[in-house]
Every structure is written in structure tokens, then in C-alpha cells.
PDB file of N, CA and C in Angstrom:
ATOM      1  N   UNK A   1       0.844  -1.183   0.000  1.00  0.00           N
ATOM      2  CA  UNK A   1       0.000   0.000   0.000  1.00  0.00           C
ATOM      3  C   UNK A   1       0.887   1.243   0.000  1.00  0.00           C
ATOM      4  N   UNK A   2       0.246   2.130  -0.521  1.00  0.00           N
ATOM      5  CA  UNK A   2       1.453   3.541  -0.597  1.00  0.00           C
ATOM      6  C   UNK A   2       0.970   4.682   0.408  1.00  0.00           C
ATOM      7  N   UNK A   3       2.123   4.753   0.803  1.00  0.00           N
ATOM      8  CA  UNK A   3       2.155   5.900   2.033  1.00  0.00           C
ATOM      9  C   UNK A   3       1.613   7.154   1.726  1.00  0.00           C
ATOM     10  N   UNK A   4       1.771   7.653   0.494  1.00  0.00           N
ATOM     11  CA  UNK A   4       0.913   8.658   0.523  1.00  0.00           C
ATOM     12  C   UNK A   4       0.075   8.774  -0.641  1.00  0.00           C
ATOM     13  N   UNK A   5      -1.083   9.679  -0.878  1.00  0.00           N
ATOM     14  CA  UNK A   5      -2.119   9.476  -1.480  1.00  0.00           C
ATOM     15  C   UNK A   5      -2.295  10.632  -1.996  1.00  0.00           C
ATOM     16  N   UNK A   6      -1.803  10.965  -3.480  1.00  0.00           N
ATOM     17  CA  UNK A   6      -1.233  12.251  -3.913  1.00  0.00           C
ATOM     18  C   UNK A   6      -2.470  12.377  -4.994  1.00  0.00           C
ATOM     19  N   UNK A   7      -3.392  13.269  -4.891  1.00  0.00           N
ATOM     20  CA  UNK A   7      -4.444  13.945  -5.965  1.00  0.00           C
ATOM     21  C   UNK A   7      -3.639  13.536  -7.317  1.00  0.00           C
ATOM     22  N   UNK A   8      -4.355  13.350  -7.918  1.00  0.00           N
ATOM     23  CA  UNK A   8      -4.315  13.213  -9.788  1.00  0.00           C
ATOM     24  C   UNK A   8      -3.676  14.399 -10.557  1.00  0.00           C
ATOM     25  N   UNK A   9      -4.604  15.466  -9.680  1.00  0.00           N
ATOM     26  CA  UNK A   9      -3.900  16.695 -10.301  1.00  0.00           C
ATOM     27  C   UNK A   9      -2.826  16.990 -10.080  1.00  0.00           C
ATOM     28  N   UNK A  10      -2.058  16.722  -8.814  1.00  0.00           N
ATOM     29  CA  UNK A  10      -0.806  17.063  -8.510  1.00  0.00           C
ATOM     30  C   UNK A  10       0.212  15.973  -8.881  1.00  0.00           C
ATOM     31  N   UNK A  11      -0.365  14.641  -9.187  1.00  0.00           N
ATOM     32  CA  UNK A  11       0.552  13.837  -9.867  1.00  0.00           C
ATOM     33  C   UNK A  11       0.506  14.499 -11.581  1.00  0.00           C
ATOM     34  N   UNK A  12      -0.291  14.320 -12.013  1.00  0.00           N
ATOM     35  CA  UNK A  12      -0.565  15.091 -13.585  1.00  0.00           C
ATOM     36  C   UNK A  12       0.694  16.228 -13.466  1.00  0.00           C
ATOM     37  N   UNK A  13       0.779  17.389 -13.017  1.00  0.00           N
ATOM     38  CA  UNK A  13       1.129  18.056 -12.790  1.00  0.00           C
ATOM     39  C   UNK A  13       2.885  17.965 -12.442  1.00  0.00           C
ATOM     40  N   UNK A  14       3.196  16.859 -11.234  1.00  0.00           N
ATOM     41  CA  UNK A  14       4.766  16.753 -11.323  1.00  0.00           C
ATOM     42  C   UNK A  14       5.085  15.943 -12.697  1.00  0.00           C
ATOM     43  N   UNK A  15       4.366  15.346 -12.855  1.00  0.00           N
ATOM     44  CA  UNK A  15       4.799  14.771 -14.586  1.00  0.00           C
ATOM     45  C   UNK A  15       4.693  15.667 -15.479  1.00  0.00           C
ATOM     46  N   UNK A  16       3.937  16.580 -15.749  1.00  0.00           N
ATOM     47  CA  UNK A  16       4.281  17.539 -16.959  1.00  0.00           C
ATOM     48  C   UNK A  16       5.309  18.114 -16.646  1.00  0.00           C
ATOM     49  N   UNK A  17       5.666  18.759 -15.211  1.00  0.00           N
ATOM     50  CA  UNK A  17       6.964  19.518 -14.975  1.00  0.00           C
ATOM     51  C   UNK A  17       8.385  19.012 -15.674  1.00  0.00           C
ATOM     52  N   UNK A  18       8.178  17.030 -15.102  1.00  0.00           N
ATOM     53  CA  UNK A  18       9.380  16.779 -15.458  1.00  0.00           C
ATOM     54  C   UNK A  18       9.325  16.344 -17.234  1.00  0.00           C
ATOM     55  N   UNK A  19       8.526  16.451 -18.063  1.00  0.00           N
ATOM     56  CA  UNK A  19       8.512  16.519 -19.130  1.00  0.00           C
ATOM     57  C   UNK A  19       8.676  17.662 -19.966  1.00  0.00           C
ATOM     58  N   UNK A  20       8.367  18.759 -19.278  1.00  0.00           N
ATOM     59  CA  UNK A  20       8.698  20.254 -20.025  1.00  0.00           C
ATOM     60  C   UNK A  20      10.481  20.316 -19.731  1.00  0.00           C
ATOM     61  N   UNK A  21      10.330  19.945 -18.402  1.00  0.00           N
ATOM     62  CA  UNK A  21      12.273  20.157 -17.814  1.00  0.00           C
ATOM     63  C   UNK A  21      12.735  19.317 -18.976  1.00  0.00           C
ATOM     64  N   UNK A  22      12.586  17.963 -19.029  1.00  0.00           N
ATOM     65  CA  UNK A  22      13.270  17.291 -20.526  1.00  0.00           C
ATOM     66  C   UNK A  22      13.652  17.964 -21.666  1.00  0.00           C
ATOM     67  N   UNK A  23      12.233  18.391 -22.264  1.00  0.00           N
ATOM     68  CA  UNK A  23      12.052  19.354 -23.209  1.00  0.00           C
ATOM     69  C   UNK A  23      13.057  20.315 -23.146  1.00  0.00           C
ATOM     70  N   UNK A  24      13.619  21.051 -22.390  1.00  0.00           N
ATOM     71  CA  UNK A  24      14.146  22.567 -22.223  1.00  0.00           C
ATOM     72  C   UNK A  24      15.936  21.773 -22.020  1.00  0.00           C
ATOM     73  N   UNK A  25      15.971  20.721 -21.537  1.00  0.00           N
ATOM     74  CA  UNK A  25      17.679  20.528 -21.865  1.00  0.00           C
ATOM     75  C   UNK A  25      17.935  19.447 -22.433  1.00  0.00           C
ATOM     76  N   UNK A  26      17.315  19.533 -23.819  1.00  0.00           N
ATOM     77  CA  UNK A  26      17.850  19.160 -25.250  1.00  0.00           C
ATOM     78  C   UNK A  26      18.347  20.380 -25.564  1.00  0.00           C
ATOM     79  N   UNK A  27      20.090  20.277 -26.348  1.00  0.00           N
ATOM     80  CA  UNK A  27      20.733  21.211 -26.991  1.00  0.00           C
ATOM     81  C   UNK A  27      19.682  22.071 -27.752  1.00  0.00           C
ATOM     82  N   UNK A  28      19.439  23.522 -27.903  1.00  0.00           N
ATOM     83  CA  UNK A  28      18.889  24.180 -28.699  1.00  0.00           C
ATOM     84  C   UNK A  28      17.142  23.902 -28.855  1.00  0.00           C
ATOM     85  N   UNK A  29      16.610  24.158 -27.793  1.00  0.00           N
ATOM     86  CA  UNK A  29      15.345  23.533 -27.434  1.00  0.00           C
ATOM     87  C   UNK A  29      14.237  24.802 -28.569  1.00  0.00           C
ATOM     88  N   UNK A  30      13.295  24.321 -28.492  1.00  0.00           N
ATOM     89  CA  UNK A  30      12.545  25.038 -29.644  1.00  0.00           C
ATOM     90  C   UNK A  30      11.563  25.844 -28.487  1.00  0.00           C
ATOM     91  N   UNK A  31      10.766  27.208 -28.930  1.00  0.00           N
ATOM     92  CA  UNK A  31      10.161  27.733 -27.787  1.00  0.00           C
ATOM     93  C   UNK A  31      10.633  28.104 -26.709  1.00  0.00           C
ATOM     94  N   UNK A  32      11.704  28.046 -26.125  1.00  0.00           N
ATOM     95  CA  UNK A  32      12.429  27.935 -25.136  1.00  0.00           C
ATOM     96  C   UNK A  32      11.832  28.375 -24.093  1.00  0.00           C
ATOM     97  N   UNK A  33      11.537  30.133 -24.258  1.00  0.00           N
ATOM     98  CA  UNK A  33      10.732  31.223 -23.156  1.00  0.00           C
ATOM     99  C   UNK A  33       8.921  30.137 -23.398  1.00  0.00           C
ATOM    100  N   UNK A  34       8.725  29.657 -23.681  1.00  0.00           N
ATOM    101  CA  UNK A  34       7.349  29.217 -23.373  1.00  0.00           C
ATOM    102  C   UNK A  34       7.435  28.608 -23.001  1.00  0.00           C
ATOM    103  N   UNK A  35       8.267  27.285 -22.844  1.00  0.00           N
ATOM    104  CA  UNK A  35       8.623  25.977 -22.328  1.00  0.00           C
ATOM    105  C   UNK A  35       8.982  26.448 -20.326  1.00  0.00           C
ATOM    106  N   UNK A  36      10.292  27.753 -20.087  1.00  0.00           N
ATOM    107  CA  UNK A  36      10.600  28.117 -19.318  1.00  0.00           C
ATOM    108  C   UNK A  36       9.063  28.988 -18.463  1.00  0.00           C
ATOM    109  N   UNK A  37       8.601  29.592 -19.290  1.00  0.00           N
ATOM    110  CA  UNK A  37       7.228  30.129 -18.739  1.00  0.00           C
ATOM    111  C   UNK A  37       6.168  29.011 -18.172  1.00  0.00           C
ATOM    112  N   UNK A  38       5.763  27.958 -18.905  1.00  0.00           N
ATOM    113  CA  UNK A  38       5.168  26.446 -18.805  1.00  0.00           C
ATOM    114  C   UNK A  38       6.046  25.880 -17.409  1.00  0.00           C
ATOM    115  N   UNK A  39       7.443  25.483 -17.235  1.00  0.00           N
ATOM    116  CA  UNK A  39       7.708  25.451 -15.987  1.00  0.00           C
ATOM    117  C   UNK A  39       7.972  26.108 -14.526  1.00  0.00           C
ATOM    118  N   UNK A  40       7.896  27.662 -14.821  1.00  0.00           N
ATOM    119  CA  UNK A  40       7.663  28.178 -13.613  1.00  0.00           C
ATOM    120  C   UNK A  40       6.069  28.214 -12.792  1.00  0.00           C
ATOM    121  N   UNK A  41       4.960  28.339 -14.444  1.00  0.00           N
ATOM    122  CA  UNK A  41       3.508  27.759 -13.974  1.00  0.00           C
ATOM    123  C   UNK A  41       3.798  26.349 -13.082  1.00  0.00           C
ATOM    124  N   UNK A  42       4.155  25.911 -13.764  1.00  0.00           N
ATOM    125  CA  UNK A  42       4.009  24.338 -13.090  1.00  0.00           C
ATOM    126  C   UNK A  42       4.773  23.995 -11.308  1.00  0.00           C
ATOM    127  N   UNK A  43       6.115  24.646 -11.402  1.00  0.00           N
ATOM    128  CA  UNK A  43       6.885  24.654 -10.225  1.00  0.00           C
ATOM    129  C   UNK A  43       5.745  25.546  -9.172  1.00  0.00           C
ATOM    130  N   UNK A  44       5.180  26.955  -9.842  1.00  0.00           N
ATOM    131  CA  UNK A  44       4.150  27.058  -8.800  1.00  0.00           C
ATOM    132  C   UNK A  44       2.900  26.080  -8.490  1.00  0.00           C
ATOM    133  N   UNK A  45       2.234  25.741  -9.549  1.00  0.00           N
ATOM    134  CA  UNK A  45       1.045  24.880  -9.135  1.00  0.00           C
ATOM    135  C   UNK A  45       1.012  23.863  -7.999  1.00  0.00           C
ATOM    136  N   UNK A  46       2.376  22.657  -7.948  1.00  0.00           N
ATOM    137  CA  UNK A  46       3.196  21.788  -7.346  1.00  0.00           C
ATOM    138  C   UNK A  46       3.443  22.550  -5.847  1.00  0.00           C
ATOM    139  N   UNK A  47       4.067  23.548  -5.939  1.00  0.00           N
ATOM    140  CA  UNK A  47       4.656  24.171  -4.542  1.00  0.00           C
ATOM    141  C   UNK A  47       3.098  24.930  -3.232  1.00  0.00           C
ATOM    142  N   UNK A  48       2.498  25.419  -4.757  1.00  0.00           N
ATOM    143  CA  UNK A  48       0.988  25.550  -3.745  1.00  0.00           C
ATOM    144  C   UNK A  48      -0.172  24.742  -3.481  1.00  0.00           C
ATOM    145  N   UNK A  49       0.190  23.607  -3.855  1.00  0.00           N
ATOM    146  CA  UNK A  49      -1.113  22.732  -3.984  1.00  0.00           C
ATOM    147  C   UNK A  49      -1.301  22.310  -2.876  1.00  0.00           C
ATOM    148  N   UNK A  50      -3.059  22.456  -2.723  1.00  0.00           N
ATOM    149  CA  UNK A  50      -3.481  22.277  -0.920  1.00  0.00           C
ATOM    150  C   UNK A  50      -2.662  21.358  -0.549  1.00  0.00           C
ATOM    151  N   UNK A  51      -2.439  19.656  -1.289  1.00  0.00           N
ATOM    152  CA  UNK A  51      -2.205  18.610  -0.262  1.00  0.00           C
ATOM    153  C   UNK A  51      -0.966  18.920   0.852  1.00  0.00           C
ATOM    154  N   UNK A  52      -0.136  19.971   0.158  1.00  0.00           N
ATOM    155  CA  UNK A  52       0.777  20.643   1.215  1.00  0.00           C
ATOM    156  C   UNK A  52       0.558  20.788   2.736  1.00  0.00           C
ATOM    157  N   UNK A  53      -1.133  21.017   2.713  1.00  0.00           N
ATOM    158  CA  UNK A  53      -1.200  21.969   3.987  1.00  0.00           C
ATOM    159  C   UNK A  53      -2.292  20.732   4.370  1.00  0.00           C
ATOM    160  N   UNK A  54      -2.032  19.703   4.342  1.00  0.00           N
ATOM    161  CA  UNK A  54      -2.975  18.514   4.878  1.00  0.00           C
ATOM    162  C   UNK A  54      -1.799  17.526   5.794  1.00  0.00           C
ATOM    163  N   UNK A  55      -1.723  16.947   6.753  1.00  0.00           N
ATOM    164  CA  UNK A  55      -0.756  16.432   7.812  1.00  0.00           C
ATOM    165  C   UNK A  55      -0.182  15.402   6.869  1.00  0.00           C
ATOM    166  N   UNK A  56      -0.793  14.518   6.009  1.00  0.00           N
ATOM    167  CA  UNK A  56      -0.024  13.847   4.954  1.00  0.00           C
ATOM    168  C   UNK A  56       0.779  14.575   4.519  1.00  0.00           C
ATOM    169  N   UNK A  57       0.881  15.469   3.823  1.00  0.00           N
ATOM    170  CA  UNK A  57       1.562  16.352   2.592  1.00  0.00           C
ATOM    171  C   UNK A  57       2.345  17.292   3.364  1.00  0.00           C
ATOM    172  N   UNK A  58       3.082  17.402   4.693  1.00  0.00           N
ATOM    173  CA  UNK A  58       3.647  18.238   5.582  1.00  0.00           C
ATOM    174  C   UNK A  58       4.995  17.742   5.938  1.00  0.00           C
ATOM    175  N   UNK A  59       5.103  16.547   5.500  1.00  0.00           N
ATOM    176  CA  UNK A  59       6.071  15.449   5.369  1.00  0.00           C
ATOM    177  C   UNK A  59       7.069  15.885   4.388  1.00  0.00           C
ATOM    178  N   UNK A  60       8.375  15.955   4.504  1.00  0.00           N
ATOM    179  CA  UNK A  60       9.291  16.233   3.757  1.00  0.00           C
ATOM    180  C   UNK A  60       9.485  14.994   2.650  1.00  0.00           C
ATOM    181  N   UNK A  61       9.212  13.818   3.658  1.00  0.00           N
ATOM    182  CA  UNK A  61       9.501  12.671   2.191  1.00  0.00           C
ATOM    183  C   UNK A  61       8.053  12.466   1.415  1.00  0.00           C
ATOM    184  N   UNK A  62       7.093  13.200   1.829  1.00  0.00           N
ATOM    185  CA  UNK A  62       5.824  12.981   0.390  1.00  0.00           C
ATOM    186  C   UNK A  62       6.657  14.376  -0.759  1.00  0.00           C
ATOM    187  N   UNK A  63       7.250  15.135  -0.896  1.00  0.00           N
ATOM    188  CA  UNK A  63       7.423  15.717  -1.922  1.00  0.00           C
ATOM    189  C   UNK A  63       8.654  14.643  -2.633  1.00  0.00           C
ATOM    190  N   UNK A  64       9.451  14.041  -2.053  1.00  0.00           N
ATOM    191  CA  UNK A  64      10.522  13.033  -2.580  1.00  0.00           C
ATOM    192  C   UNK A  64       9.648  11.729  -2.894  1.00  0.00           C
ATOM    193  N   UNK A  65       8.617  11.582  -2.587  1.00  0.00           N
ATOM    194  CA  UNK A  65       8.271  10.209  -3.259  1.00  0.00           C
ATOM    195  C   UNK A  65       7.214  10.561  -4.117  1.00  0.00           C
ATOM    196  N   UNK A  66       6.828  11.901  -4.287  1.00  0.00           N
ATOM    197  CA  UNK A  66       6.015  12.332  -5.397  1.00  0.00           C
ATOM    198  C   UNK A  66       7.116  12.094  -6.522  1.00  0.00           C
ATOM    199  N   UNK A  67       7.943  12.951  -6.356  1.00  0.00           N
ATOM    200  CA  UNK A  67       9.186  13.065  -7.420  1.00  0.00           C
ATOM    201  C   UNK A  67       9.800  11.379  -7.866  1.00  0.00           C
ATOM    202  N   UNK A  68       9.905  10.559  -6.996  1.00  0.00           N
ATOM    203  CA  UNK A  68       9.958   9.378  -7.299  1.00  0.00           C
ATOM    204  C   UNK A  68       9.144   8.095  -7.828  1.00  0.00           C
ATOM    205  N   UNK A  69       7.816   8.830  -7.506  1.00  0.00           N
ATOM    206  CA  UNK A  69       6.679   8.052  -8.268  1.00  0.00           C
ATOM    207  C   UNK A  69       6.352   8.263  -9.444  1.00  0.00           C
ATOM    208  N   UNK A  70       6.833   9.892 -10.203  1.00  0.00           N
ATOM    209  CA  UNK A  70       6.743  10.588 -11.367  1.00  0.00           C
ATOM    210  C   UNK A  70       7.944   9.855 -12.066  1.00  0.00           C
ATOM    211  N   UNK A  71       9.376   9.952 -11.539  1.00  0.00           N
ATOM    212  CA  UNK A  71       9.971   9.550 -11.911  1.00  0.00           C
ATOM    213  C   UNK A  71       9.842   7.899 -12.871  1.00  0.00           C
ATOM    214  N   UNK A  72       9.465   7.197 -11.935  1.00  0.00           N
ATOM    215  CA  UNK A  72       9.373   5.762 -12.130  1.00  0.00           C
ATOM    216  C   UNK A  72       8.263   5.523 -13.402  1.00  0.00           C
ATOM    217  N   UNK A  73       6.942   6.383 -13.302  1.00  0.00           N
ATOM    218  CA  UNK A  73       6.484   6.485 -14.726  1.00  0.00           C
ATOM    219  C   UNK A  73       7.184   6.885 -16.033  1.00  0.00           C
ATOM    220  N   UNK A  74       7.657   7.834 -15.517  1.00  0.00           N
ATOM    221  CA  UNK A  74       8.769   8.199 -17.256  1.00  0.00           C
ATOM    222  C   UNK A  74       9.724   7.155 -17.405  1.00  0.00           C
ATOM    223  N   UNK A  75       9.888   6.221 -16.504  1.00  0.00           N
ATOM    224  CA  UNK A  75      11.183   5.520 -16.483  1.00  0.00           C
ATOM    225  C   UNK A  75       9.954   4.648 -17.323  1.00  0.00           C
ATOM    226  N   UNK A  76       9.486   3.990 -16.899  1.00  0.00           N
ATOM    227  CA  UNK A  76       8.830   2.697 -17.938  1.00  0.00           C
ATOM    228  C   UNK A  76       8.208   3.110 -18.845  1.00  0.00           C
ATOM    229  N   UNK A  77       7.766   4.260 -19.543  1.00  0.00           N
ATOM    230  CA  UNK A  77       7.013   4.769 -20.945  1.00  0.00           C
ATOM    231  C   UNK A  77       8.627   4.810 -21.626  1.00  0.00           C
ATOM    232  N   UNK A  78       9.859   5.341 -20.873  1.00  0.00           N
ATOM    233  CA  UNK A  78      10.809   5.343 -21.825  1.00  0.00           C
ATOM    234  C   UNK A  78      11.230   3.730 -22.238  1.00  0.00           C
ATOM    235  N   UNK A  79      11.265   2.790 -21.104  1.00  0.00           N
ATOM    236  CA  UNK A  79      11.429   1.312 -21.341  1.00  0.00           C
ATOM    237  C   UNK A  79      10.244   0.482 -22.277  1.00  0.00           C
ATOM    238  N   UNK A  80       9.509   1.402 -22.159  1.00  0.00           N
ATOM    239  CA  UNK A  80       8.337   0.348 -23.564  1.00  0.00           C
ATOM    240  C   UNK A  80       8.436   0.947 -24.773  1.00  0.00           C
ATOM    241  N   UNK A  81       9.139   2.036 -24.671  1.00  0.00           N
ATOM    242  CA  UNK A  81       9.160   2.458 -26.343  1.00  0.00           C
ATOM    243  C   UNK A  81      10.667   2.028 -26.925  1.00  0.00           C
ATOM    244  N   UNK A  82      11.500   2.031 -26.252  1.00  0.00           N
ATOM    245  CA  UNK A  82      12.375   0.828 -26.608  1.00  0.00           C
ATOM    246  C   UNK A  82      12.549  -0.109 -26.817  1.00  0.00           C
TER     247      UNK A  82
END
């Protein structure tokens, strides 16, 4: 069972971050200022989102296992398209 229980939106959300961040350090990225504009939206959405201010989400390791649960999805969409 998983320790914490992270809204859709705020999972949605650390995954687009780390997909725009991708996006932006490929050599010579296209859009660049929209891509960089797209992740400061996003770094805010993530940093203010209620579950923060709920005794779950007050926890220093629910923002590290958000980041690690996001992580682990990009890790296997990149392993099945290979």
C-alpha cells in the first residue's frame, strides 16, 4: 500500500513539470521562453497545492516520493518504447 495518497492533479502536474524540464535541456530547445514560462507555472502549481497543507503532505519525504513516483512512470514509458 502507498504511504501517501497524492491527488491526480498534482501527480498530472509533477509529470508535466518533469517533461517540459526534458524538453528545455535538449541542446537548442525550440520555444524555449514558453517551455521556461510552462515550468515556472508548473513549479508554482506543485509548490501551492493544498495537499501541502494537509498532515499527509507536511512530510518532507511525500514531496521526494512524489518526485519518485513521477519519476518511475517516465522511467517505464521510456522502457516500452524501446
Amino acid at each position: 500500500m502507498d504511504r501517501f495518497r497524492f491527488p491526480d492533479d498534482l501527480i498530472r502536474a509533477q509529470q508535466e513539470w518533469h517533461a517540459t524540464y526534458r524538453a528545455l535541456a535538449v541542446p537548442r530547445p525550440r520555444r524555449s521562453t514558453g517551455l521556461r514560462r510552462r515550468l515556472l507555472r508548473l513549479s508554482v502549481r506543485i509548490e501551492w497545492h493544498p495537499f501541502w497543507s494537509t498532515p499527509e503532505g507536511r512530510s518532507p519525504a511525500a514531496r521526494v516520493e512524489l518526485r519518485r513516483r513521477t519519476a518511475d512512470v517516465r522511467d517505464r514509458r521510456s522502457e516500452g518504447a524501446a
